[in-house]
Each structure stands twice: as structure tokens, then as C-alpha cells.
C-alpha atoms as a PDB file:
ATOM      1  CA  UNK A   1       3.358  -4.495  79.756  1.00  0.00           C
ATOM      2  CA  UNK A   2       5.968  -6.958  78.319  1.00  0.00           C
ATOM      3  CA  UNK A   3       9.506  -6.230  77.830  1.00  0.00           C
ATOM      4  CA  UNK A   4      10.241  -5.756  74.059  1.00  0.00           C
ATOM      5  CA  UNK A   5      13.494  -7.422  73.489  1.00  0.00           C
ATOM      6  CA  UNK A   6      13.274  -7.962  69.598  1.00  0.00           C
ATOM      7  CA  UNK A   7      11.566  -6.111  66.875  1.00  0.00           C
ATOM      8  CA  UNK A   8       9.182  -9.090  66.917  1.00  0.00           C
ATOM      9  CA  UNK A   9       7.606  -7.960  69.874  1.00  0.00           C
ATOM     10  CA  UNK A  10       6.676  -5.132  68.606  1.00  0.00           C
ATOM     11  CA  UNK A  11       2.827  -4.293  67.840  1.00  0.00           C
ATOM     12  CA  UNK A  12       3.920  -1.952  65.003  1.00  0.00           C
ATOM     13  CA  UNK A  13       5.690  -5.073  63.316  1.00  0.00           C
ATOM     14  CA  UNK A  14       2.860  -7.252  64.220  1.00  0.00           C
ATOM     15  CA  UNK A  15       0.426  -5.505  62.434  1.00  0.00           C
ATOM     16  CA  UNK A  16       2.790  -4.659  59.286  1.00  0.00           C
ATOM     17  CA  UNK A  17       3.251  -8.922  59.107  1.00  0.00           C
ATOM     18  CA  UNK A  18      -0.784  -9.323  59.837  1.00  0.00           C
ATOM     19  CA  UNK A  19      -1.583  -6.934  57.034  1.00  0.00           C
ATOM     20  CA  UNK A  20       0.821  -8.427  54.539  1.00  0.00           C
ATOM     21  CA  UNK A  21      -0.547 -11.584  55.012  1.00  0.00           C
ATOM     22  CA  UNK A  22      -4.147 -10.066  54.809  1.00  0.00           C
ATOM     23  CA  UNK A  23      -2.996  -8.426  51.156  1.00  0.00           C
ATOM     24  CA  UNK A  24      -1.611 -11.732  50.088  1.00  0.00           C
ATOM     25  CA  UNK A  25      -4.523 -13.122  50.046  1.00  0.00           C
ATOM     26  CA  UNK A  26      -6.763 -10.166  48.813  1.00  0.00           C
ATOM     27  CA  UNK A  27      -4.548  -9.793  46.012  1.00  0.00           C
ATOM     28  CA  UNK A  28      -5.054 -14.013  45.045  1.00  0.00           C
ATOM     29  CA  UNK A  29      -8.574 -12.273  43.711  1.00  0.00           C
ATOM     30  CA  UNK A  30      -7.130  -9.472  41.508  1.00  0.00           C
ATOM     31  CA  UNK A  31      -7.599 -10.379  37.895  1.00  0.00           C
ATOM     32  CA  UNK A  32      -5.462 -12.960  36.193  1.00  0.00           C
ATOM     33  CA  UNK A  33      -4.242  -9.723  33.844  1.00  0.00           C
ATOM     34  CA  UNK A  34      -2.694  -7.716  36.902  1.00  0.00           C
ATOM     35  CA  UNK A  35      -1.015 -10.826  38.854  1.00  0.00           C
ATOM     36  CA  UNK A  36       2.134 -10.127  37.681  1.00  0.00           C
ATOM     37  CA  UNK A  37       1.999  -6.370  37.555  1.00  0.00           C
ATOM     38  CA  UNK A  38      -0.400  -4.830  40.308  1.00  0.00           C
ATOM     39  CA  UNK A  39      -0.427  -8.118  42.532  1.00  0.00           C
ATOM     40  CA  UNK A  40       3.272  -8.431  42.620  1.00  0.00           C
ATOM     41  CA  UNK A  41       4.023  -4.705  43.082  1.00  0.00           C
ATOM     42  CA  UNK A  42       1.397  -4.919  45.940  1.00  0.00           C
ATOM     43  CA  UNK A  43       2.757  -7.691  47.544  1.00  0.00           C
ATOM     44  CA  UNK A  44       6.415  -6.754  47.700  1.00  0.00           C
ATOM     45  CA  UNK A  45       5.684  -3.246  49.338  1.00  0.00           C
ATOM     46  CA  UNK A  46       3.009  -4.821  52.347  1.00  0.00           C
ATOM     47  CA  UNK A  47       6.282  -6.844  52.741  1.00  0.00           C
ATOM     48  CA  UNK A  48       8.806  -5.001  52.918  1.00  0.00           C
ATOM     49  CA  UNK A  49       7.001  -2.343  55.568  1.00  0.00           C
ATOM     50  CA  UNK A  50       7.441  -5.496  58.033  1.00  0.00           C
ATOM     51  CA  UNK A  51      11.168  -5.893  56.687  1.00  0.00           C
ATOM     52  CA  UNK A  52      12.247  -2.194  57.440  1.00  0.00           C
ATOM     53  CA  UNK A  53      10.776  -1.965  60.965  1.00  0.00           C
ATOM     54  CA  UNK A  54      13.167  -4.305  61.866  1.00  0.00           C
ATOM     55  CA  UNK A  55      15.816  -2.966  60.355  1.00  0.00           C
ATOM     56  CA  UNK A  56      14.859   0.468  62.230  1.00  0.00           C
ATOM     57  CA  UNK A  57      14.979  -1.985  65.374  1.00  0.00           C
ATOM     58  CA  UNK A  58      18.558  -2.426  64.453  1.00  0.00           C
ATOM     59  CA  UNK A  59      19.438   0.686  63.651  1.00  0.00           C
ATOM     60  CA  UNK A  60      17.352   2.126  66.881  1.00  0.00           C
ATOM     61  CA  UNK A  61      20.593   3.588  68.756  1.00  0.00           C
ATOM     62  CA  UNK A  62      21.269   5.914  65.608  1.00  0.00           C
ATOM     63  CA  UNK A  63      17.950   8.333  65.357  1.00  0.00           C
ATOM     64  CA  UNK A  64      18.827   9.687  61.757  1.00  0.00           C
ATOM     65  CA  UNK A  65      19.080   5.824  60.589  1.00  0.00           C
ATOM     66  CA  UNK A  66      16.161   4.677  62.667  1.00  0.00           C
ATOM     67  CA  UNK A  67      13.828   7.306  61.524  1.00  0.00           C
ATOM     68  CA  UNK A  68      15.067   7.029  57.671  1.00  0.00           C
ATOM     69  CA  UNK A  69      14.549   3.052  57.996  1.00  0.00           C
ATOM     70  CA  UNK A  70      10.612   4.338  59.655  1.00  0.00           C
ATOM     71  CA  UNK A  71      10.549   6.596  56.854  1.00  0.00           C
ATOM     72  CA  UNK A  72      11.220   4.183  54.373  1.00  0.00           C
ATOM     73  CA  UNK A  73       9.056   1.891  55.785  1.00  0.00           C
ATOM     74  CA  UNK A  74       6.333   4.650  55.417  1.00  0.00           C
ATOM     75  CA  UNK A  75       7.227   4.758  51.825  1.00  0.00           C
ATOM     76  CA  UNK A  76       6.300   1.343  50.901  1.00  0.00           C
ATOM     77  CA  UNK A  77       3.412   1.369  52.411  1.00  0.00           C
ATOM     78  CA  UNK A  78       2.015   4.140  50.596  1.00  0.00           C
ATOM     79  CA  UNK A  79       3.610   2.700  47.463  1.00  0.00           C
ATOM     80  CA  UNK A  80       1.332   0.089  47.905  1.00  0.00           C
ATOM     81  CA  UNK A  81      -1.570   2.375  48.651  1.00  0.00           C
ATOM     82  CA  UNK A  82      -0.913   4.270  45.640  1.00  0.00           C
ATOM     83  CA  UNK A  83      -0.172   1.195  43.770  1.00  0.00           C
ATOM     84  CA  UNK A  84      -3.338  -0.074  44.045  1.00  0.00           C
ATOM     85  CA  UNK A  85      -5.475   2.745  43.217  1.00  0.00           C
ATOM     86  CA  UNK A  86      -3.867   2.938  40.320  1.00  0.00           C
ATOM     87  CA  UNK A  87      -6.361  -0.361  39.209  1.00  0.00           C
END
């Protein structure tokens, strides 16, 4: 196994930037009505997940900050989950 020495290494983030890119370009068929609403909300959230794993990776030496930053994380991606079925 590798040596993680950045958040970048990490599958976790790798799959949170894989998806987000996957959404982007599920969302370019949503319906011209919900691009800037639905799309955009989508969007942001798969996004951010990737964002605030590495900011946990920053903040991994402090549990209570590395497992709000995960938690947040978590968040967003149900915000997009949620976000969507709302459609």
C-alpha cells in the first residue's frame, strides 16, 4: 500500500472528485427550467464533499475538527441527495 502524504491520495477524496465530475455532467441533462436552481444546488454540494475532506486532512491532528469537517462533508452530500429528489 502507498504512503498517503496528501489528502489527494486519498481513495475517499478520489471518489468524492470522480463523482462530482460524474454529477456535472448528469446534471448538463436536467431540464433547461432547473439549471439554475436544482443543477446548481446539485453541483455545489458533489463539490464541496471533495473540498471538506481535505480540509479534515488538515485539520486531522484535532479529532473534534476532523470529524466535524467529515461530518460536514457528510452533510453536503446528502444535501445533494435530498436536493435532487426533491425534482
Amino acid at each position: 500500500m502507498a504512503e498517503i502524504r496528501s489528502f489527494r491520495d486519498l481513495n475517499v477524496y478520489q471518489k468524492a472528485r470522480d463523482a462530482a465530475h460524474t454529477i456535472f455532467k448528469l446534471t448538463k441533462a436536467f431540464p433547461k427550467e432547473e439549471r439554475y436552481a436544482l443543477t446548481d444546488q446539485v453541483r455545489r454540494s458533489s463539490r464541496a464533499v471533495a473540498a471538506m475532506i481535505a480540509e479534515a486532512w488538515a485539520k486531522r491532528r484535532y479529532e473534534a475538527a476532523f470529524v466535524s469537517k467529515l461530518n460536514d462533508a457528510l452533510g453536503e452530500a446528502m444535501d445533494a441527495v435530498v436536493a435532487r429528489s426533491r425534482a
